[in-house]
C-alpha atoms as a PDB file:
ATOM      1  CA  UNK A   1       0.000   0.000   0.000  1.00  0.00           C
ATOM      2  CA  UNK A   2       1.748   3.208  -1.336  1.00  0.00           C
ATOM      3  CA  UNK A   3       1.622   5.697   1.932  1.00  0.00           C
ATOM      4  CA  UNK A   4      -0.311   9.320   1.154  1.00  0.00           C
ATOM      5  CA  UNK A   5       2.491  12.052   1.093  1.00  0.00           C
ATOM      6  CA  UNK A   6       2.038  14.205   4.123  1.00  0.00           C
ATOM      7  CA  UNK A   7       0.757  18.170   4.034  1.00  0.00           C
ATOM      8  CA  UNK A   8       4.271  19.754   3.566  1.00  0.00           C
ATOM      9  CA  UNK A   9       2.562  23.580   4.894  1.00  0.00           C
ATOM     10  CA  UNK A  10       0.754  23.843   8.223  1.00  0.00           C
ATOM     11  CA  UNK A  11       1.036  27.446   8.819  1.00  0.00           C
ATOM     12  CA  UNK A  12      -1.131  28.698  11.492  1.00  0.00           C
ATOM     13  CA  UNK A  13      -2.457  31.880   9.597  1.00  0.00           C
ATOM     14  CA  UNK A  14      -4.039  32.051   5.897  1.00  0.00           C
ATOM     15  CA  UNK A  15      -1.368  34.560   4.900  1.00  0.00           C
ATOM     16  CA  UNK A  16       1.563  31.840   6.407  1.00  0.00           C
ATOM     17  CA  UNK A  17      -0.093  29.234   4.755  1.00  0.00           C
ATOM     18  CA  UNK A  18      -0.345  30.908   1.040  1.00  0.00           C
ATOM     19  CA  UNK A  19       3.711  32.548   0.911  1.00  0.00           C
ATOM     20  CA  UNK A  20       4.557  28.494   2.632  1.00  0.00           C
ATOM     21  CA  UNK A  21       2.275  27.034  -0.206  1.00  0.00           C
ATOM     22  CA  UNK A  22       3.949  29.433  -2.451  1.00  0.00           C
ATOM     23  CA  UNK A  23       8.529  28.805  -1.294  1.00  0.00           C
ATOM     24  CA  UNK A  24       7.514  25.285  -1.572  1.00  0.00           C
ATOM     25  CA  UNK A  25       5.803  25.508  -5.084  1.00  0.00           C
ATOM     26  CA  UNK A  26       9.458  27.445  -5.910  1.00  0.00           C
ATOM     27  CA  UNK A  27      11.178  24.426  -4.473  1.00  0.00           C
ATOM     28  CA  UNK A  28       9.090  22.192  -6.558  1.00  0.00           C
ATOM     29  CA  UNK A  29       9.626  23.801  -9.756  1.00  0.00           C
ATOM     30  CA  UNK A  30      13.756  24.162  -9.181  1.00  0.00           C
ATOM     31  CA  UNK A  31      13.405  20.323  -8.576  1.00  0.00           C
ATOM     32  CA  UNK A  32      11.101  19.325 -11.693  1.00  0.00           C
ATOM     33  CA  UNK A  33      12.903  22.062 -14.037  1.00  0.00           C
ATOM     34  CA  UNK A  34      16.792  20.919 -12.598  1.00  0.00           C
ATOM     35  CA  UNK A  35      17.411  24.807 -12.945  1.00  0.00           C
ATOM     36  CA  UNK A  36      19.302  24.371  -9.248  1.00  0.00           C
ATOM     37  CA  UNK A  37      21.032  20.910  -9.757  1.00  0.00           C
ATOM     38  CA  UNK A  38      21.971  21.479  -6.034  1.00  0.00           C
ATOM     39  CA  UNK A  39      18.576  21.413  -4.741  1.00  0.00           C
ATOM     40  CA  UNK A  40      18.391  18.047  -6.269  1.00  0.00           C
ATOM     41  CA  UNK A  41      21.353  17.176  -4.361  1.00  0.00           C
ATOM     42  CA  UNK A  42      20.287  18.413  -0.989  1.00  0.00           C
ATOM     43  CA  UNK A  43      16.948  16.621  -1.824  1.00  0.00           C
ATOM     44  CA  UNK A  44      18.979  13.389  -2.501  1.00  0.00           C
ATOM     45  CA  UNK A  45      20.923  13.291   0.146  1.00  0.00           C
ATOM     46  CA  UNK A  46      18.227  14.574   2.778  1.00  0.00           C
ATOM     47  CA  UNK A  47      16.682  11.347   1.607  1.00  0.00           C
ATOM     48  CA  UNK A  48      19.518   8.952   2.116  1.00  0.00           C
ATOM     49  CA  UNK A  49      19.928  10.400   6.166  1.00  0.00           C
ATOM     50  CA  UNK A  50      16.497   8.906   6.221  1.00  0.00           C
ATOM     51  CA  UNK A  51      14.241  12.045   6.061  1.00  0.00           C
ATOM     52  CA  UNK A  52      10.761  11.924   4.028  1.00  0.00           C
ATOM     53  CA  UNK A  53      10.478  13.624   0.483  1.00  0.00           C
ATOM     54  CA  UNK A  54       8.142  15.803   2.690  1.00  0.00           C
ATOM     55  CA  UNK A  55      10.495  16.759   5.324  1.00  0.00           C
ATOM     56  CA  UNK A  56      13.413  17.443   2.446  1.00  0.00           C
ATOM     57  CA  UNK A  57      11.252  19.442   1.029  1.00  0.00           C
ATOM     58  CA  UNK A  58      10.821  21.747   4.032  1.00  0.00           C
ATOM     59  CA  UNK A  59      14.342  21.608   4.600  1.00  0.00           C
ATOM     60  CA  UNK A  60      14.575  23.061   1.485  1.00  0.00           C
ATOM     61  CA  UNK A  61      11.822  25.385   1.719  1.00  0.00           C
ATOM     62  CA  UNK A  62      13.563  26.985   4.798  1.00  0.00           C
ATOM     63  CA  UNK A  63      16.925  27.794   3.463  1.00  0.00           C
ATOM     64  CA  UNK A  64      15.165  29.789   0.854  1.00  0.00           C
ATOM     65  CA  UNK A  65      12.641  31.389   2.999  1.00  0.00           C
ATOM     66  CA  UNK A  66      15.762  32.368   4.647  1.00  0.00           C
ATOM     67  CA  UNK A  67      17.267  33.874   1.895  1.00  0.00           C
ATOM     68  CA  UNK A  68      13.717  35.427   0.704  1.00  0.00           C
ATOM     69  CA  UNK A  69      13.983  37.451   4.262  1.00  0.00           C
ATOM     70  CA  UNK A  70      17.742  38.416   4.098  1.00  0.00           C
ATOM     71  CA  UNK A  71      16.720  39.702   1.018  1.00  0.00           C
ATOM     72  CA  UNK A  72      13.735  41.731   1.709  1.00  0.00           C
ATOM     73  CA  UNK A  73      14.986  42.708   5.240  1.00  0.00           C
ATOM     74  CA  UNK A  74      18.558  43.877   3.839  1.00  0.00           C
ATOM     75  CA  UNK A  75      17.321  45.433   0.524  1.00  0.00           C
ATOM     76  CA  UNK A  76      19.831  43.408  -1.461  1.00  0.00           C
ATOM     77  CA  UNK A  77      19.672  41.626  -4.235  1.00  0.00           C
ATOM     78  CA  UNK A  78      18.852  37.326  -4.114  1.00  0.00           C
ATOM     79  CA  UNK A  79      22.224  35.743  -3.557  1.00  0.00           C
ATOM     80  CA  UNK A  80      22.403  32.621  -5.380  1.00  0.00           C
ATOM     81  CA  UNK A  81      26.023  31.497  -3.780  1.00  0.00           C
ATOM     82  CA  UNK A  82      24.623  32.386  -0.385  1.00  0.00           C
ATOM     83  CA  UNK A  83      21.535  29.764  -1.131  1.00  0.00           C
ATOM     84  CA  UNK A  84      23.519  26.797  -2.287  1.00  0.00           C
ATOM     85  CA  UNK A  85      26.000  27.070   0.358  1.00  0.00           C
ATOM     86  CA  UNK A  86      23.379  26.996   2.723  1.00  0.00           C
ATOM     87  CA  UNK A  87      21.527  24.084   0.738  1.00  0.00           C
ATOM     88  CA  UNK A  88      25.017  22.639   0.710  1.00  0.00           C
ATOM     89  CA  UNK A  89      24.966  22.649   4.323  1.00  0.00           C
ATOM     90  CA  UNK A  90      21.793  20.600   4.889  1.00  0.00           C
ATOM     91  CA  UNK A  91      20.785  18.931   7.340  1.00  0.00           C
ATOM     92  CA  UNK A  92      21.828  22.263   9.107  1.00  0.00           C
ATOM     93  CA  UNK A  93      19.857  25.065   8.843  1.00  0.00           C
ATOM     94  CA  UNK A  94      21.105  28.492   8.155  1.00  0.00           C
ATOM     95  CA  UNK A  95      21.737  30.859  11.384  1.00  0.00           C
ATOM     96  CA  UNK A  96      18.737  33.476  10.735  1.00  0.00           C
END
């Protein structure tokens, strides 16, 4: 019996929800299109320490909500280096 994949969003406001729905729809599309091969990789190897598709996901969804805020909070521009080191880095989450 193939197991239902878990909601990967649980945000407790409508507004947390939708821009969740919407980093993890990014994540999605970098992973289908292979326009980030290193998201791929962190996905891969999130899987082989045993984590869910649905967890990697939100691994992944975190380091680039984190670099969504350091960019709107600092007024800079995205910083794709900054994003793969921190994918890189996974399991470890970036210092916010």
């Amino acid at each position: 019996m193939k197991r239902k994949p878990e909601q990967i969003v649980n945000a407790d406001t409508k507004v947390g929800q939708l821009a969740g729905e919407a980093i993890v729809e990014t994540v999605e599309n970098q992973l289908r299109d292979n326009t980030l091969p290193e998201a791929k990789q962190a996905l891969d190897r999130l899987i082989k320490l045993g984590e869910t598709r649905e967890n990697a996901i939100r691994y992944i969804a975190s380091v680039l909500s984190v670099e969504i805020f350091e960019t709107l909070s600092s007024g800079t521009t995205y910083n794709n280096e900054r994003y793969i080191r921190n994918l890189n880095a996974l399991p470890k989450l970036p210092d916010e």
